[in-house]
PDB file of N, CA and C in Angstrom:
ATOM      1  N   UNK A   1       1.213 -40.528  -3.263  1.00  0.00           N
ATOM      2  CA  UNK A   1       1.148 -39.997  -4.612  1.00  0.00           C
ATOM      3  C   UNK A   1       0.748 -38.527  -4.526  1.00  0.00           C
ATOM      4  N   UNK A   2       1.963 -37.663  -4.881  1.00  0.00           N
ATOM      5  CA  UNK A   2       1.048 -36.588  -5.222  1.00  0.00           C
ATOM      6  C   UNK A   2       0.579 -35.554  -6.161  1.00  0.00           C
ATOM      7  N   UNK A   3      -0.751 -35.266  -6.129  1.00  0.00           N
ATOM      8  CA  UNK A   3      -1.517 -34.656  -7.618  1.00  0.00           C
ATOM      9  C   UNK A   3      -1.936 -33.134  -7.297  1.00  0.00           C
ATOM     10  N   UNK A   4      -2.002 -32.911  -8.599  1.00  0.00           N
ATOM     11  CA  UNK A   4      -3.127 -31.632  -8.206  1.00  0.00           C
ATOM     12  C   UNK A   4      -4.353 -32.169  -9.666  1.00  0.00           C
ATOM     13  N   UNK A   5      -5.539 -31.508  -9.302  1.00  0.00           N
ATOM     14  CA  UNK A   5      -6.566 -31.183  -9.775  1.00  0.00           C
ATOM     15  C   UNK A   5      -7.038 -30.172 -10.521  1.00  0.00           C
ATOM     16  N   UNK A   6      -7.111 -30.227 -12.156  1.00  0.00           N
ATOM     17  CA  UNK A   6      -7.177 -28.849 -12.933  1.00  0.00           C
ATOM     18  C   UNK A   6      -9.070 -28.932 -12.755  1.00  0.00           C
ATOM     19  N   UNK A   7      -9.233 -28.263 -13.143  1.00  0.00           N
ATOM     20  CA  UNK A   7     -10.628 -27.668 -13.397  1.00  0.00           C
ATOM     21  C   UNK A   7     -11.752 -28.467 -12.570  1.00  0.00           C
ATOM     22  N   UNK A   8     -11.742 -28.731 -10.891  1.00  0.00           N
ATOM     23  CA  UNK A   8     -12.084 -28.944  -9.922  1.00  0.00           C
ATOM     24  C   UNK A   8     -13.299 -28.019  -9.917  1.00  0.00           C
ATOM     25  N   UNK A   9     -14.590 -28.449  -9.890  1.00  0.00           N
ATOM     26  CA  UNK A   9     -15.767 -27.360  -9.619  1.00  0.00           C
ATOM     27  C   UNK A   9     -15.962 -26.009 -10.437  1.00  0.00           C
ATOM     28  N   UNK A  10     -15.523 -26.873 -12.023  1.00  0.00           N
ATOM     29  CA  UNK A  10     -16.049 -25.880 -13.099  1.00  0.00           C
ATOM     30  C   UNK A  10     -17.010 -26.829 -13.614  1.00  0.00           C
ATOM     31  N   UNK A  11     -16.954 -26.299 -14.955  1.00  0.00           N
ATOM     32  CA  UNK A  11     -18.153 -27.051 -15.602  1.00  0.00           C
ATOM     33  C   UNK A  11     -17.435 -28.171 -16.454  1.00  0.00           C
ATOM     34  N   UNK A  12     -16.124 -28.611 -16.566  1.00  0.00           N
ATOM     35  CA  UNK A  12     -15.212 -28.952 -17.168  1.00  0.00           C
ATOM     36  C   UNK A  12     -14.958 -30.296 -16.774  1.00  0.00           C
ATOM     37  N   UNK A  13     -14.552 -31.422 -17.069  1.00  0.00           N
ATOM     38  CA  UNK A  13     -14.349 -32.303 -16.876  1.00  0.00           C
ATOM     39  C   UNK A  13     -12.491 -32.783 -15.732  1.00  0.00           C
ATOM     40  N   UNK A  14     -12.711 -32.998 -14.661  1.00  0.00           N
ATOM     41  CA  UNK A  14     -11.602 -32.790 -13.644  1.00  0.00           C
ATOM     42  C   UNK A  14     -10.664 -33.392 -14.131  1.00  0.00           C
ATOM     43  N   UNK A  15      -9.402 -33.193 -14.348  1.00  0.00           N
ATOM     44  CA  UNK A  15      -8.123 -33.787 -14.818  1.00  0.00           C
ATOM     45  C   UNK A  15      -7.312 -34.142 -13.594  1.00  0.00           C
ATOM     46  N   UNK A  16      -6.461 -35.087 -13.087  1.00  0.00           N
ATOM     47  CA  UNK A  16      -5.708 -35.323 -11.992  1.00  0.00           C
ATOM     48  C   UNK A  16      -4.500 -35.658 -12.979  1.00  0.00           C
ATOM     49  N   UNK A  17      -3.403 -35.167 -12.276  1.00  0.00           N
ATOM     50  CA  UNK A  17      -1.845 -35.175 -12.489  1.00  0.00           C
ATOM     51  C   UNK A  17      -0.965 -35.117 -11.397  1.00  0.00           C
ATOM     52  N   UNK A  18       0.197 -35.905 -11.945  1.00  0.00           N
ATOM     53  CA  UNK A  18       1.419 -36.284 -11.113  1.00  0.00           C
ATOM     54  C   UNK A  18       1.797 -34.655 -10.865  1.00  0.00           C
ATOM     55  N   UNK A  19       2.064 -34.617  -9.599  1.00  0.00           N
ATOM     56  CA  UNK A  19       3.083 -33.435  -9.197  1.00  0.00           C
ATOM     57  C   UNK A  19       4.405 -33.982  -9.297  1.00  0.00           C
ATOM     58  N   UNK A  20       5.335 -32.893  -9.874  1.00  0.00           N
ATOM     59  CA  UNK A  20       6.548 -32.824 -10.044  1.00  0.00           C
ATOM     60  C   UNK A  20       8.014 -31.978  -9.318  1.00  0.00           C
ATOM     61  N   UNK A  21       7.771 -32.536  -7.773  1.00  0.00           N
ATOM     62  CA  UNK A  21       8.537 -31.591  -7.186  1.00  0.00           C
ATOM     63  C   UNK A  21      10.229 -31.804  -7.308  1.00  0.00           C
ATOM     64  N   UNK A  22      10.499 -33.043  -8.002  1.00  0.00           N
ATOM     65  CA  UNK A  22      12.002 -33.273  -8.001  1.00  0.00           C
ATOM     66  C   UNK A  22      12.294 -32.225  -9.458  1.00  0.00           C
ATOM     67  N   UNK A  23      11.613 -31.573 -10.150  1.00  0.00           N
ATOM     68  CA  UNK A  23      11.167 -30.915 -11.661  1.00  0.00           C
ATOM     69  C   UNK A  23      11.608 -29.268 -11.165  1.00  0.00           C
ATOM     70  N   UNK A  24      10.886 -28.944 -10.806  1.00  0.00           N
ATOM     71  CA  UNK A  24      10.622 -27.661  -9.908  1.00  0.00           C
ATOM     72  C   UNK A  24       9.595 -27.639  -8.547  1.00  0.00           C
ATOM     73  N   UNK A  25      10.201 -26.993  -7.300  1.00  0.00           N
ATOM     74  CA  UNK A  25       9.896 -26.626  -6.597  1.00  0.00           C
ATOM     75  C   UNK A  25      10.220 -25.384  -5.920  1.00  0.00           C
ATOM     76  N   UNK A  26       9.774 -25.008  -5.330  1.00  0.00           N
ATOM     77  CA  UNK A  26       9.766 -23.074  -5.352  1.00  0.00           C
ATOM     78  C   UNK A  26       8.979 -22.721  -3.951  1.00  0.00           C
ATOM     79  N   UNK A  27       9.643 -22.184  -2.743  1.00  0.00           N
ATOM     80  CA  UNK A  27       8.591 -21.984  -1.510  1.00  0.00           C
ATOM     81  C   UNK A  27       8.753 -20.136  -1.548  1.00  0.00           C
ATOM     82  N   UNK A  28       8.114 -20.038  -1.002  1.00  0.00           N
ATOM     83  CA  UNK A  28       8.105 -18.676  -0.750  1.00  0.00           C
ATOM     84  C   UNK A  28       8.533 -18.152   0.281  1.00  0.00           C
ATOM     85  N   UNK A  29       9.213 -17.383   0.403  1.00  0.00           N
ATOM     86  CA  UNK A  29       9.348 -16.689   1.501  1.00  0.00           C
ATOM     87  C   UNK A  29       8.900 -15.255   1.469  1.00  0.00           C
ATOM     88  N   UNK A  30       8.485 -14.355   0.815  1.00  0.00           N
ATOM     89  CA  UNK A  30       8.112 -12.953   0.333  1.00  0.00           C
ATOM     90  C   UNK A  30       6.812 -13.178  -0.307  1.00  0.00           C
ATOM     91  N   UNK A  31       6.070 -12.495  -0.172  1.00  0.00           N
ATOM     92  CA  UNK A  31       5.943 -11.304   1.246  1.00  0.00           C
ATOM     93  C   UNK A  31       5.339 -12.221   2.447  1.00  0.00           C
ATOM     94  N   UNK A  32       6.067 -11.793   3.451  1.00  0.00           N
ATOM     95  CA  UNK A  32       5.576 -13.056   4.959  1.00  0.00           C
ATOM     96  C   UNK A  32       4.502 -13.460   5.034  1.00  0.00           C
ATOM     97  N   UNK A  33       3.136 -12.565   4.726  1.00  0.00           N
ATOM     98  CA  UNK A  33       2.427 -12.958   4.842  1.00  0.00           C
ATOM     99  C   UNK A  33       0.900 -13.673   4.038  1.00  0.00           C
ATOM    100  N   UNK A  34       1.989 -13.971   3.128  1.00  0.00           N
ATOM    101  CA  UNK A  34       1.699 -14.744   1.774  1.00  0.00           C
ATOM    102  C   UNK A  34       2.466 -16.186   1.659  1.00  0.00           C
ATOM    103  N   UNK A  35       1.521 -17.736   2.235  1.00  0.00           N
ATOM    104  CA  UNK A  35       2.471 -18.685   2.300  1.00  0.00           C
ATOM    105  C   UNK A  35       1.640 -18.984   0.898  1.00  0.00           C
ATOM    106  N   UNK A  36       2.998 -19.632   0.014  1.00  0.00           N
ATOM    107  CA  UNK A  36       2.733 -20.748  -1.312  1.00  0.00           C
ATOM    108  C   UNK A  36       3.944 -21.441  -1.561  1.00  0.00           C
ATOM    109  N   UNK A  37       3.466 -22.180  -2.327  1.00  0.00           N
ATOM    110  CA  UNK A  37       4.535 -22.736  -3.090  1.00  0.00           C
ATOM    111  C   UNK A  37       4.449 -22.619  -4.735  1.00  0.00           C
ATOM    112  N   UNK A  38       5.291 -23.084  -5.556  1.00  0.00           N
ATOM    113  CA  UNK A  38       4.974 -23.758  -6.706  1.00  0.00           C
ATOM    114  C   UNK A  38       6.035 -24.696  -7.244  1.00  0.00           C
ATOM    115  N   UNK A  39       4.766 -25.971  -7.589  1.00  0.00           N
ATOM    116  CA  UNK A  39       5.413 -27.513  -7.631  1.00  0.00           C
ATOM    117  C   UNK A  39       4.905 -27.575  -9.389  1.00  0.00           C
ATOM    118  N   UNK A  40       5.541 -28.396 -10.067  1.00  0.00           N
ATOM    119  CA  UNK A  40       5.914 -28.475 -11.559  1.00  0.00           C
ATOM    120  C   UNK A  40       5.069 -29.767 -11.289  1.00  0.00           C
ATOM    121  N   UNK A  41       4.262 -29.904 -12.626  1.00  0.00           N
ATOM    122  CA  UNK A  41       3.454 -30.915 -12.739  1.00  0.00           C
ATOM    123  C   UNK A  41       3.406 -31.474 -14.057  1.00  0.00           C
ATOM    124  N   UNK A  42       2.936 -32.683 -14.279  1.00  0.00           N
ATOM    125  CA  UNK A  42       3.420 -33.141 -15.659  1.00  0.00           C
ATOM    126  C   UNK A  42       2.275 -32.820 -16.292  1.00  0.00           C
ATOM    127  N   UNK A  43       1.740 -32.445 -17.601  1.00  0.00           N
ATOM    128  CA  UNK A  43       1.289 -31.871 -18.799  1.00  0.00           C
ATOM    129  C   UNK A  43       0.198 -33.318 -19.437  1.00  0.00           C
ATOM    130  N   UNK A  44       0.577 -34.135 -19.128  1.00  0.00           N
ATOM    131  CA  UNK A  44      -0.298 -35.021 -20.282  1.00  0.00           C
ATOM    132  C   UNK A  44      -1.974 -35.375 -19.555  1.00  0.00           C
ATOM    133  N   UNK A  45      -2.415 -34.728 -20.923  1.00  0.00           N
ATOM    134  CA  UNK A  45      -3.867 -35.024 -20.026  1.00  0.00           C
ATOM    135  C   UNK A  45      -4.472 -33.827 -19.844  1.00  0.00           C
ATOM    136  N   UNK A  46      -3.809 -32.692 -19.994  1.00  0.00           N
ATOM    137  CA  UNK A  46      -4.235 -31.036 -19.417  1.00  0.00           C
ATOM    138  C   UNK A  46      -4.673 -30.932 -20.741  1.00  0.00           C
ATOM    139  N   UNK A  47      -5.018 -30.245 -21.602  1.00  0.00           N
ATOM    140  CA  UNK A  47      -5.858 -29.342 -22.731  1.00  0.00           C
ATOM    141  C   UNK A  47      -6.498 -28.151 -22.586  1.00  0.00           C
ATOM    142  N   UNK A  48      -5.574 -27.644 -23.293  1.00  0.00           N
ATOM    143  CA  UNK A  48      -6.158 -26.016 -23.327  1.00  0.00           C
ATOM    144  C   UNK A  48      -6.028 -25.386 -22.213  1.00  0.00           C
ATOM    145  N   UNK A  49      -4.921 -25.693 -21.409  1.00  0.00           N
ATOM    146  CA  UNK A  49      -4.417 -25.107 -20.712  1.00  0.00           C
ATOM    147  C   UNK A  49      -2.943 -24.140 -20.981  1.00  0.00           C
ATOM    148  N   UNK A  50      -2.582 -22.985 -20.477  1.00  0.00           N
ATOM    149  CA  UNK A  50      -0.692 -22.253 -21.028  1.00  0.00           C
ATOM    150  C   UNK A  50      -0.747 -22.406 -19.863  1.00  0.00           C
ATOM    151  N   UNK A  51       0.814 -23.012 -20.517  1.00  0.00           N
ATOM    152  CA  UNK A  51       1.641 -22.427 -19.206  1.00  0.00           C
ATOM    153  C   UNK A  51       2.326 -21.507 -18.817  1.00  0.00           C
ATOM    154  N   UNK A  52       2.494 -20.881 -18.002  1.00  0.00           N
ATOM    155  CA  UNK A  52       2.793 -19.857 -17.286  1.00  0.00           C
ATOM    156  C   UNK A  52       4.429 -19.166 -16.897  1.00  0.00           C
ATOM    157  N   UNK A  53       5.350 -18.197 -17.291  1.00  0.00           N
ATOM    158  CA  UNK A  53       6.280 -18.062 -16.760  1.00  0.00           C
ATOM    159  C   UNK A  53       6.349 -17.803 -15.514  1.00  0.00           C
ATOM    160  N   UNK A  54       7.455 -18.406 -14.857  1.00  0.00           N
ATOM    161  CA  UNK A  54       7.661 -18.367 -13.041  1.00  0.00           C
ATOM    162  C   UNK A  54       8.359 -17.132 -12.780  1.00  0.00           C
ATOM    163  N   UNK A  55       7.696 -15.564 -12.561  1.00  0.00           N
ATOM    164  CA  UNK A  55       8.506 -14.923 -11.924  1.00  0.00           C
ATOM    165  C   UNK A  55       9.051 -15.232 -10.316  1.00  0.00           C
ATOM    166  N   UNK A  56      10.116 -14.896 -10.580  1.00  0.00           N
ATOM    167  CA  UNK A  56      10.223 -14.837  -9.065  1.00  0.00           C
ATOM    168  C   UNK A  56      10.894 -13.711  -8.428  1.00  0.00           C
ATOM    169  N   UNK A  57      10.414 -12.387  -8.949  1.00  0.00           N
ATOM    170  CA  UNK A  57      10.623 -11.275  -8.430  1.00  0.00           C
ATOM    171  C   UNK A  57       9.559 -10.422  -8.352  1.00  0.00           C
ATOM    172  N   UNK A  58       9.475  -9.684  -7.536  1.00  0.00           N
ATOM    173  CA  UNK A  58       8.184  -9.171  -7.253  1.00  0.00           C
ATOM    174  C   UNK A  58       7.603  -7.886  -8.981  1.00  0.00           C
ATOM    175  N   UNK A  59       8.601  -7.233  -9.290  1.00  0.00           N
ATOM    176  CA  UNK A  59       8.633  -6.465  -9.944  1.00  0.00           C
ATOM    177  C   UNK A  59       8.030  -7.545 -11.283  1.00  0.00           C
ATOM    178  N   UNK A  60       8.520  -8.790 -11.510  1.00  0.00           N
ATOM    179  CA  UNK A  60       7.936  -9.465 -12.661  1.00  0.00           C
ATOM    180  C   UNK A  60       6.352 -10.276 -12.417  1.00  0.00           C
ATOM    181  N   UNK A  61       6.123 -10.350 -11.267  1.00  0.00           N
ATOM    182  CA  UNK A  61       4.946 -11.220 -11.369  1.00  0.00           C
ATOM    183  C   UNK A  61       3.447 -10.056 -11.734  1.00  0.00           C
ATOM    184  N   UNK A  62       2.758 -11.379 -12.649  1.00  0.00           N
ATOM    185  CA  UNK A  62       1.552 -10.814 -13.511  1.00  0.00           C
ATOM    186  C   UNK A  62       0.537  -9.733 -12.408  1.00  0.00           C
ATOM    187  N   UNK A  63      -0.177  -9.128 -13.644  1.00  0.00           N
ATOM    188  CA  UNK A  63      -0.609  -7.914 -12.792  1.00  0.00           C
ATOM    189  C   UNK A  63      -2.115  -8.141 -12.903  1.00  0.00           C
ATOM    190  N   UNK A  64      -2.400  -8.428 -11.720  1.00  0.00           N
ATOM    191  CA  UNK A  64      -3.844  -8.758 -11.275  1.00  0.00           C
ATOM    192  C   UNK A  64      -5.060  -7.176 -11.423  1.00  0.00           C
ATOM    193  N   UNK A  65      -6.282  -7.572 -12.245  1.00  0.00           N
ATOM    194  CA  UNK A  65      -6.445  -6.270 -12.564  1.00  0.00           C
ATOM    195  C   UNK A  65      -8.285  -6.308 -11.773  1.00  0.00           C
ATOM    196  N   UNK A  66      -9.066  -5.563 -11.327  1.00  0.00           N
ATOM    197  CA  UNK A  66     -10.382  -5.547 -10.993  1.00  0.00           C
ATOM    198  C   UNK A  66     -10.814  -6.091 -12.157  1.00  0.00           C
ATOM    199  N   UNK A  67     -11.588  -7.098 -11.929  1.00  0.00           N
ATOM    200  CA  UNK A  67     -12.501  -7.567 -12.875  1.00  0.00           C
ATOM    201  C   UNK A  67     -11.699  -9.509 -12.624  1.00  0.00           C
ATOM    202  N   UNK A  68     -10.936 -10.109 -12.716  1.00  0.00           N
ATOM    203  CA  UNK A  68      -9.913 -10.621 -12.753  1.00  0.00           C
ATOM    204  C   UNK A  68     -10.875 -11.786 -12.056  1.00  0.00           C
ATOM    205  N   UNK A  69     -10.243 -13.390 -12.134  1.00  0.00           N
ATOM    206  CA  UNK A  69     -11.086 -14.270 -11.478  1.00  0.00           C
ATOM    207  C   UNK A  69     -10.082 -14.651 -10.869  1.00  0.00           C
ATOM    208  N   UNK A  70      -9.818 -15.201 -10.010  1.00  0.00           N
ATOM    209  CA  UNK A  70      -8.333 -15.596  -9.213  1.00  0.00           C
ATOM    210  C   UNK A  70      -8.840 -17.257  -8.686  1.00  0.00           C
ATOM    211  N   UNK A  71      -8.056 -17.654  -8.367  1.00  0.00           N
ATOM    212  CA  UNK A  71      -8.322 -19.394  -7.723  1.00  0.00           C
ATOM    213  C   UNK A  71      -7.821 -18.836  -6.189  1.00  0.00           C
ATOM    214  N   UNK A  72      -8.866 -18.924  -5.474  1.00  0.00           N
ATOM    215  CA  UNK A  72      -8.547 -19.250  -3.578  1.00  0.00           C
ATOM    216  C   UNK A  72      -7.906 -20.542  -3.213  1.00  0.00           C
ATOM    217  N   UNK A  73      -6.508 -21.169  -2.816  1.00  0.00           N
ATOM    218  CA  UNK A  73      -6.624 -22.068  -1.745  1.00  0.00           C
ATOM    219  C   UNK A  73      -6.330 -21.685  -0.155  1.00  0.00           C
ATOM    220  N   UNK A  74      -7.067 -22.446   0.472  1.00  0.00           N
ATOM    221  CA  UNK A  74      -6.846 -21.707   1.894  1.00  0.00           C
ATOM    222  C   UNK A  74      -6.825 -23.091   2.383  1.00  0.00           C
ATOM    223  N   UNK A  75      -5.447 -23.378   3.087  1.00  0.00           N
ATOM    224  CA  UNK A  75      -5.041 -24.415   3.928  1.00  0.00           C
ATOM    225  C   UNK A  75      -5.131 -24.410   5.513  1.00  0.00           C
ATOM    226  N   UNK A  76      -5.321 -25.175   5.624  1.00  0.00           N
ATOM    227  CA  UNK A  76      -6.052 -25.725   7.156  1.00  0.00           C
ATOM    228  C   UNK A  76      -4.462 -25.323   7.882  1.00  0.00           C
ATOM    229  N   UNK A  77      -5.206 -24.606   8.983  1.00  0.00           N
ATOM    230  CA  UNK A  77      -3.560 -24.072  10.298  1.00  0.00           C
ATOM    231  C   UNK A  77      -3.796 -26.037  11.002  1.00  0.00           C
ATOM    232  N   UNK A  78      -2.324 -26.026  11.089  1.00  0.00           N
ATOM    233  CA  UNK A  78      -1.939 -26.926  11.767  1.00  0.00           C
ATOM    234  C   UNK A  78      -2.361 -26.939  13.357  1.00  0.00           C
ATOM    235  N   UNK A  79      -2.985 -27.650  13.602  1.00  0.00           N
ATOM    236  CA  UNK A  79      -3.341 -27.946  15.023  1.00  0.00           C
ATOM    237  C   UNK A  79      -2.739 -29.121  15.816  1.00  0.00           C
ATOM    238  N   UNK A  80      -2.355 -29.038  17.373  1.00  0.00           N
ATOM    239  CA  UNK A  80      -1.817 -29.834  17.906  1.00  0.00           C
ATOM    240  C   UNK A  80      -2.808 -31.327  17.977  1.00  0.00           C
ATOM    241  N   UNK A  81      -4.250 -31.240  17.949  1.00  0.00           N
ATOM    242  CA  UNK A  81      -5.043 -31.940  17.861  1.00  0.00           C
ATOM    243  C   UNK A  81      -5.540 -32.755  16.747  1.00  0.00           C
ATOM    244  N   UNK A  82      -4.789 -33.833  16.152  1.00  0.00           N
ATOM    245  CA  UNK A  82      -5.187 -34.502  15.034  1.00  0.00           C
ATOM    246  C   UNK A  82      -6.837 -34.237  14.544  1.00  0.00           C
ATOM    247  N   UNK A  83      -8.154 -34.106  15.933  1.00  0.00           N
ATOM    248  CA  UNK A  83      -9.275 -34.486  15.528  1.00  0.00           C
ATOM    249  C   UNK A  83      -9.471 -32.909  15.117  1.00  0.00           C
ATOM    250  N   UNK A  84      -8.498 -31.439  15.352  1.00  0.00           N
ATOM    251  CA  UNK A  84      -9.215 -30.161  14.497  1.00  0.00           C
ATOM    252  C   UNK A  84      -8.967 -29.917  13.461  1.00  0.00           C
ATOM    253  N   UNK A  85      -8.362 -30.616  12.638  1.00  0.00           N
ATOM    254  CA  UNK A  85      -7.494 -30.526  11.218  1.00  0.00           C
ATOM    255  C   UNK A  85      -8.439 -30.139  10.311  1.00  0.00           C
ATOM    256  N   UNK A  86      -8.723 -29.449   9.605  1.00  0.00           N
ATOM    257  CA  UNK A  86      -9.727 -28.877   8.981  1.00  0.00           C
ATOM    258  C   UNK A  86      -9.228 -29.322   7.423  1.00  0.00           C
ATOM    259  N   UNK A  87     -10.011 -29.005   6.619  1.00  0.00           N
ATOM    260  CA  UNK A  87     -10.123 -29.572   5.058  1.00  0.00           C
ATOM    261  C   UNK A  87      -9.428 -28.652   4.106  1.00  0.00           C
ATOM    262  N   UNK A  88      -8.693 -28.426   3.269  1.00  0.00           N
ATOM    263  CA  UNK A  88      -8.478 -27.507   2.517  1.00  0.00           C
ATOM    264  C   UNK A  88      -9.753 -27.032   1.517  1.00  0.00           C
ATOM    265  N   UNK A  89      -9.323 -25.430   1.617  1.00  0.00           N
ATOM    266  CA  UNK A  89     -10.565 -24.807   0.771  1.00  0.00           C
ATOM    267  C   UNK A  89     -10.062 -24.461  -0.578  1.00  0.00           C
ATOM    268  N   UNK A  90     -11.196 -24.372  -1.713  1.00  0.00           N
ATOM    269  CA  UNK A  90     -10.380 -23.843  -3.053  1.00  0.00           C
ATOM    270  C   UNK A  90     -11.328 -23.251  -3.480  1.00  0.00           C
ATOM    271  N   UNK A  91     -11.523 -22.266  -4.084  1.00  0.00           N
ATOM    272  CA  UNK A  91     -12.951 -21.468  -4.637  1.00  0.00           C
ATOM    273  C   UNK A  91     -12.235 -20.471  -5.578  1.00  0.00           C
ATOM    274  N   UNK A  92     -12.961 -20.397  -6.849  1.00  0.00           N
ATOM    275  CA  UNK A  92     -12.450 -18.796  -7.809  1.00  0.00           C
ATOM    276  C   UNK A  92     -13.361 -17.790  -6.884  1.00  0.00           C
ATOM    277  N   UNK A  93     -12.710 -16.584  -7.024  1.00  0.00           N
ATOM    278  CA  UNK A  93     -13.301 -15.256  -6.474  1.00  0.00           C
ATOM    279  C   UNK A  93     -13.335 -14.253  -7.620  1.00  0.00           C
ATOM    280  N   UNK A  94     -14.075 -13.567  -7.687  1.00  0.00           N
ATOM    281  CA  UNK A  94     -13.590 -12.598  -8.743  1.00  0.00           C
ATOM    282  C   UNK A  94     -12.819 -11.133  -7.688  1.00  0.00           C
ATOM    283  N   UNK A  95     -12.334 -10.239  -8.455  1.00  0.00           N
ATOM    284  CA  UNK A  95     -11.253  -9.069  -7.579  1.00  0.00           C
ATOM    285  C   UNK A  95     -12.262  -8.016  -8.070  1.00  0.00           C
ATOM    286  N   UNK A  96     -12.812  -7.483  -7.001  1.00  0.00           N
ATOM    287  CA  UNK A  96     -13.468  -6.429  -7.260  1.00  0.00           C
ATOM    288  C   UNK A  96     -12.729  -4.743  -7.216  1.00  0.00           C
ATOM    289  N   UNK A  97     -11.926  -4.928  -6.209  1.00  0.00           N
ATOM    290  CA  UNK A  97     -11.057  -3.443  -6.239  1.00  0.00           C
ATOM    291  C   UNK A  97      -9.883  -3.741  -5.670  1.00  0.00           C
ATOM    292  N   UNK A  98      -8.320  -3.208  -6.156  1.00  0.00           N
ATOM    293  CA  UNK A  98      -7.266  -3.425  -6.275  1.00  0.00           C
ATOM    294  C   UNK A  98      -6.916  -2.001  -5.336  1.00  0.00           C
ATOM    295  N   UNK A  99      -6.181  -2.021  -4.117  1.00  0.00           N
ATOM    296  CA  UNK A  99      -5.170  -1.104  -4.127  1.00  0.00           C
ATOM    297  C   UNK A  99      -3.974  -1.556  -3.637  1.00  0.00           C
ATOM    298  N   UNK A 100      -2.331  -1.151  -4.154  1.00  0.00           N
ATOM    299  CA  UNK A 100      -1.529  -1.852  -4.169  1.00  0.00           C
ATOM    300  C   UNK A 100      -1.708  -3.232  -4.227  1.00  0.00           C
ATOM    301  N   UNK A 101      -0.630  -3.895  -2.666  1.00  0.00           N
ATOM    302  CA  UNK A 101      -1.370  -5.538  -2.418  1.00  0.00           C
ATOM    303  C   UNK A 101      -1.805  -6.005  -2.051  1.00  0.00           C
ATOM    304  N   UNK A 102      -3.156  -4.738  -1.988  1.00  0.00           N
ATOM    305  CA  UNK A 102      -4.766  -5.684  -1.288  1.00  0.00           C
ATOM    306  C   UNK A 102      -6.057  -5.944  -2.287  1.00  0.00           C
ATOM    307  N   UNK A 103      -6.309  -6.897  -2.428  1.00  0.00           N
ATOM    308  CA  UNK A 103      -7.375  -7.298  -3.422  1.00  0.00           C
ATOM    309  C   UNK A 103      -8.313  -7.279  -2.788  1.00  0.00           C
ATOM    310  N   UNK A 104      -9.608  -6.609  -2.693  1.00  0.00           N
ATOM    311  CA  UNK A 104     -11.163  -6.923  -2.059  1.00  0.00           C
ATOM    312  C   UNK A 104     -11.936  -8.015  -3.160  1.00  0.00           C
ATOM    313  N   UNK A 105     -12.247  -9.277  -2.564  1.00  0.00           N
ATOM    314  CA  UNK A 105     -13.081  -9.788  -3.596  1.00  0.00           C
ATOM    315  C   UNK A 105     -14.842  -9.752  -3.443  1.00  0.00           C
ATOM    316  N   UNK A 106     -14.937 -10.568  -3.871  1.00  0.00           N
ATOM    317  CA  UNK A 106     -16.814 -10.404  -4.335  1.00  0.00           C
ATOM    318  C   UNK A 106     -16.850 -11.642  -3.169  1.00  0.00           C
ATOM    319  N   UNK A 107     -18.100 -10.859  -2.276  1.00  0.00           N
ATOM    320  CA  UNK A 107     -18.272 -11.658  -1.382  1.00  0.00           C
ATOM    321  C   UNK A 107     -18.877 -13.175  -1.933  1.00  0.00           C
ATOM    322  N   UNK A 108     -18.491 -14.576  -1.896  1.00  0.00           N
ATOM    323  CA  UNK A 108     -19.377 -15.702  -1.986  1.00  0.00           C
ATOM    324  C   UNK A 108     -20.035 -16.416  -1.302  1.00  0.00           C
ATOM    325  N   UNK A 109     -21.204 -16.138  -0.809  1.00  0.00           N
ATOM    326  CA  UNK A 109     -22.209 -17.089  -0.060  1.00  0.00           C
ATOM    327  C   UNK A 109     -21.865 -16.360   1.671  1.00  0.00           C
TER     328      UNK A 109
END
């Protein structure tokens, strides 16, 4: 089954939903050294959440500004060793200074 998790380690009550990759799915290839995806998820159950238009050109995607809270996921590198597989990470950061496409954030912990 697979889900994602809205409001995971806010103060908010956690919502789980069906992912929808036969809906939309979207990998990235640009810029190399930026891996994501984005998978379409079903809506019922979310509140007070917008949704979002999908650019998919660099010139259209939203413009991240200092001050800005962003969501971190950082996925575990694949290891040949089943026992180093590490956990996926997710944390908001806030963006403290912007130049071009490097964001410095606020150090956490």
């Amino acid at each position: 089954k697979l889900s994602a998790v809205f409001f995971e380690g806010t103060k908010k009550t956690p919502v789980e939903v069906k992912l929808l990759p036969q809906q939309t799915y979207f990998a990235a290839s640009y810029p190399e050294y930026l891996d994501y995806c984005i998978v379409a998820c079903e809506t019922q159950g979310i509140f007070n959440v917008t949704p979002v238009k999908l650019p998919v050109v660099k010139s259209d995607w939203a413009t991240v500004r200092e001050g800005d809270t962003v969501l971190i996921l950082q996925h575990p590198i694949q290891e040949d060793d089943p026992s180093l597989v590490q956990e996926e990470v997710k944390r908001f950061e806030e963006v403290l200074r912007r130049r071009d496409d490097i964001f410095y954030l606020k150090a956490s912990g």
